[in-house]
C-alpha atoms as a PDB file:
ATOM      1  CA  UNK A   1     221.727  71.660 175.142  1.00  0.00           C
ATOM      2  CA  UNK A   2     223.346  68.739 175.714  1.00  0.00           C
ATOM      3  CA  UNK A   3     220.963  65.451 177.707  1.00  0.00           C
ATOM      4  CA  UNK A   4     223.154  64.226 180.400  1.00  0.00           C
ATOM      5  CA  UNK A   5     223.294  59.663 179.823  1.00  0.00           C
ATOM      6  CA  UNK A   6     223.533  58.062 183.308  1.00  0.00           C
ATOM      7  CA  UNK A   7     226.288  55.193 181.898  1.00  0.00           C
ATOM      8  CA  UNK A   8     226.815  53.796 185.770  1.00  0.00           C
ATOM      9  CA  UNK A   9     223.659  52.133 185.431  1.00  0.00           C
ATOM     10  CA  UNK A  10     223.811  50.181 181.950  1.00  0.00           C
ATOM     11  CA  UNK A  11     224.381  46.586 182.162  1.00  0.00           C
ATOM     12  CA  UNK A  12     226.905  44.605 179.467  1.00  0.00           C
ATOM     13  CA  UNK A  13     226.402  41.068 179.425  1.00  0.00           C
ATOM     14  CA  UNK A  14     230.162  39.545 179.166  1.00  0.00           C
ATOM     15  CA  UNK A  15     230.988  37.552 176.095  1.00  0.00           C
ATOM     16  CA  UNK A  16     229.679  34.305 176.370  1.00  0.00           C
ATOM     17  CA  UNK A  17     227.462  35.294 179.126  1.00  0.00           C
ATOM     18  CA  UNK A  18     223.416  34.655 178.891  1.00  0.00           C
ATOM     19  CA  UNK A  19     221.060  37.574 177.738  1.00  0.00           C
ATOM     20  CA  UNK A  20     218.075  36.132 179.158  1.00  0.00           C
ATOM     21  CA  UNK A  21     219.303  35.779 182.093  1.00  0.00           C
ATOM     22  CA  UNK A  22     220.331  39.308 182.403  1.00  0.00           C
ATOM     23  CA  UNK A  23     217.214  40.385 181.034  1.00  0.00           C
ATOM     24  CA  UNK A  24     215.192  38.746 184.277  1.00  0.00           C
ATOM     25  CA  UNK A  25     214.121  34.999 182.658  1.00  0.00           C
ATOM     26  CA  UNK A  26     214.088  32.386 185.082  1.00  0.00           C
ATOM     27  CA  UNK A  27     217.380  29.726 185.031  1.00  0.00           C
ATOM     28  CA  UNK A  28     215.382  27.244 182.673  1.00  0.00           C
ATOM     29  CA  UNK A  29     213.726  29.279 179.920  1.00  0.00           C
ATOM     30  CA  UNK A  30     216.989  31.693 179.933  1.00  0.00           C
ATOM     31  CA  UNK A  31     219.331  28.967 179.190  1.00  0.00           C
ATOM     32  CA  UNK A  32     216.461  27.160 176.997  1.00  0.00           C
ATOM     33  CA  UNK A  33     216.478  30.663 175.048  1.00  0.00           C
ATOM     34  CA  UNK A  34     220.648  30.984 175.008  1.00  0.00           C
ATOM     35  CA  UNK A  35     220.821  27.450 173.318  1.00  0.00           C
ATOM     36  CA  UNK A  36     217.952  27.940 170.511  1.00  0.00           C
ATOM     37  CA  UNK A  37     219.726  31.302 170.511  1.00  0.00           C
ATOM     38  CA  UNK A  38     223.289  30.121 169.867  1.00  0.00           C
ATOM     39  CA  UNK A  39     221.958  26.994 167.677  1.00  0.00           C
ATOM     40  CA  UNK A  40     220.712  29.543 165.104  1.00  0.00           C
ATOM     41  CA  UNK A  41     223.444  31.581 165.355  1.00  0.00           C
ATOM     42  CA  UNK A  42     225.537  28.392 164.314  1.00  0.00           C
ATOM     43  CA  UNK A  43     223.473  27.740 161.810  1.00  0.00           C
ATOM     44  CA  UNK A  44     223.817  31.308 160.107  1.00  0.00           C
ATOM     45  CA  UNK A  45     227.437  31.131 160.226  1.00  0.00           C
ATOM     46  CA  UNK A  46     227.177  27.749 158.190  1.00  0.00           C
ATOM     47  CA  UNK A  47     225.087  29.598 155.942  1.00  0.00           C
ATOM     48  CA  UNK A  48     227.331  31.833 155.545  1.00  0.00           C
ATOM     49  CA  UNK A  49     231.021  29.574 155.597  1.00  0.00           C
ATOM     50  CA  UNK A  50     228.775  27.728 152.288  1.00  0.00           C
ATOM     51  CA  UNK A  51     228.316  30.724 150.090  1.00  0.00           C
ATOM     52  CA  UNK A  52     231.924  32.002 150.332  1.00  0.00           C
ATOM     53  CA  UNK A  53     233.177  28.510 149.952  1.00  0.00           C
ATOM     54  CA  UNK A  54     231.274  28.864 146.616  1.00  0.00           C
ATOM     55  CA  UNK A  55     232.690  32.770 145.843  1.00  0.00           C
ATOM     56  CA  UNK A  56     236.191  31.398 146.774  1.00  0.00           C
ATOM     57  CA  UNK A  57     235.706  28.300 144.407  1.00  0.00           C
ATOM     58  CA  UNK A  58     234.620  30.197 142.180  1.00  0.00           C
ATOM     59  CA  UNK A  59     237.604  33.007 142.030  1.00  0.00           C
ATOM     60  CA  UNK A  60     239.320  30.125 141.994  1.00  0.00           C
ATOM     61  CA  UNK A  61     237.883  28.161 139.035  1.00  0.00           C
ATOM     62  CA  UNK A  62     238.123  31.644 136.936  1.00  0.00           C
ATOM     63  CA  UNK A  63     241.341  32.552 138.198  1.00  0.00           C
ATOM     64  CA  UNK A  64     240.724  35.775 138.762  1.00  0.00           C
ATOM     65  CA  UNK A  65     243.014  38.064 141.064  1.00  0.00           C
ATOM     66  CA  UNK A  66     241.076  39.729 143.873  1.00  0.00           C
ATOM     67  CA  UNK A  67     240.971  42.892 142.132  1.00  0.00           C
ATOM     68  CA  UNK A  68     239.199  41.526 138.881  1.00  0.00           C
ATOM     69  CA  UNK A  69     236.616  39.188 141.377  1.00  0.00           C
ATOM     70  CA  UNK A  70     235.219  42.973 143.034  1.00  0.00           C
ATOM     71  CA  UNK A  71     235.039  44.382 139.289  1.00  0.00           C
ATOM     72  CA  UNK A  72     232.316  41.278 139.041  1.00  0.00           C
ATOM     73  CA  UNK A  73     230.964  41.006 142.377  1.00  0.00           C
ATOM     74  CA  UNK A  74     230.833  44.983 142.784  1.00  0.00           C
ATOM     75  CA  UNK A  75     232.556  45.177 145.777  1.00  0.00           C
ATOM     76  CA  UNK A  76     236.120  46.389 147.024  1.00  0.00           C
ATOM     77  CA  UNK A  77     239.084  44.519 146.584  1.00  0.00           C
ATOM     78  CA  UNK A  78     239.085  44.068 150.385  1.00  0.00           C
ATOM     79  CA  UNK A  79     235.783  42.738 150.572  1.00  0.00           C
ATOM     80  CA  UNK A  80     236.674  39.916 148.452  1.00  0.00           C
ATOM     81  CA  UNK A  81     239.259  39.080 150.678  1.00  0.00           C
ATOM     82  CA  UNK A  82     236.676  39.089 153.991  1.00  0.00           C
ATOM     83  CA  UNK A  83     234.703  36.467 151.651  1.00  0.00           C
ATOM     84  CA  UNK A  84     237.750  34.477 150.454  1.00  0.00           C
ATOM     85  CA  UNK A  85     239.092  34.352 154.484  1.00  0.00           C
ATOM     86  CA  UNK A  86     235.482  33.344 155.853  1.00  0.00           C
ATOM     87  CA  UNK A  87     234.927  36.806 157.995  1.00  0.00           C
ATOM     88  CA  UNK A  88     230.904  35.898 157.916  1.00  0.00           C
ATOM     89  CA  UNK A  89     230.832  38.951 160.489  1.00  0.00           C
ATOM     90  CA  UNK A  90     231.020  41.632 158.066  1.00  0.00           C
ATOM     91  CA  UNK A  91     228.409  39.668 155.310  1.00  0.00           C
ATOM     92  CA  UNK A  92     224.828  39.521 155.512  1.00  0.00           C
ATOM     93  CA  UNK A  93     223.197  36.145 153.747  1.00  0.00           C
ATOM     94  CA  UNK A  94     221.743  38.640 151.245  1.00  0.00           C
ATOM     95  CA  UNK A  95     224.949  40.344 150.318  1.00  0.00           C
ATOM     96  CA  UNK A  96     226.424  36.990 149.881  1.00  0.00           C
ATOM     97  CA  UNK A  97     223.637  35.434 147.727  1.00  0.00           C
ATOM     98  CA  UNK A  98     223.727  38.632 145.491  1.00  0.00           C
ATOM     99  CA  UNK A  99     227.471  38.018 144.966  1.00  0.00           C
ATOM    100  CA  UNK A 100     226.360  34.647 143.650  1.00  0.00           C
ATOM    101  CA  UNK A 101     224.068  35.801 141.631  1.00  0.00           C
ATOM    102  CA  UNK A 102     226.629  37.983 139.995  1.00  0.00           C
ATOM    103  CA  UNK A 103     228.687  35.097 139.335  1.00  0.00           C
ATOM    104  CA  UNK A 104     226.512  33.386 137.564  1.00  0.00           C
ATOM    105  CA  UNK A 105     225.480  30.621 140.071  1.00  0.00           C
ATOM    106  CA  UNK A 106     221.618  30.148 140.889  1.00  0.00           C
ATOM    107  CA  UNK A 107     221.205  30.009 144.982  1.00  0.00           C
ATOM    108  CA  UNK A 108     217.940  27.662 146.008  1.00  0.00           C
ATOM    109  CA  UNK A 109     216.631  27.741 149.329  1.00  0.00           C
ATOM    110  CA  UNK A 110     214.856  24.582 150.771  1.00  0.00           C
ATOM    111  CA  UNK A 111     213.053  24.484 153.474  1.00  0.00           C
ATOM    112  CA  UNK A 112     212.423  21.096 155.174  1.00  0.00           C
END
């Protein structure tokens, strides 16, 4: 039996539109929370642009065709090219650090 979804009542927040808002936060704290939001969200993406900048560099340094980087990195030949072309959408920080890793190259965190 199949459960009948009421989709006329969802709500989509537009690109670049506020969540918090949406979600019923008064003006302040919703755009206090889309800032601190969007802030760390820049912040990840740095993250992010760094450790393929390293992966690149380091395909680079080596040489190595695509193809013979995923043998290493265990990962598709495609994949290498999302890391080489800075498509931080389809990494998570842990997949990238582990590609590091495979590389040879020690990742540090530091907190300050």
């Amino acid at each position: 039996m199949k459960e009948y979804i009421d989709v006329a009542s969802r709500h989509i927040t537009p690109a670049g539109g506020n969540v918090f808002a949406d979600l019923g936060f008064n003006e302040d704290e919703a755009q206090a929370l889309h800032t601190e939001s969007q802030q760390k969200i820049a912040q990840t993406i740095a993250l992010k642009e760094q450790l393929m900048a390293e992966i690149a560099s380091w395909i680079a340094l080596q040489n190595l065709r695509q193809s013979d980087a995923a043998k290493v990195l265990q990962v598709s030949r495609p994949r290498v090219s999302d890391v080489v072309n800075k498509k931080t959408d389809k990494f998570t920080l842990d997949a990238l650090v582990m590609m590091l890793g495979l590389t040879g190259k020690q990742v540090k965190l530091v907190v300050e």
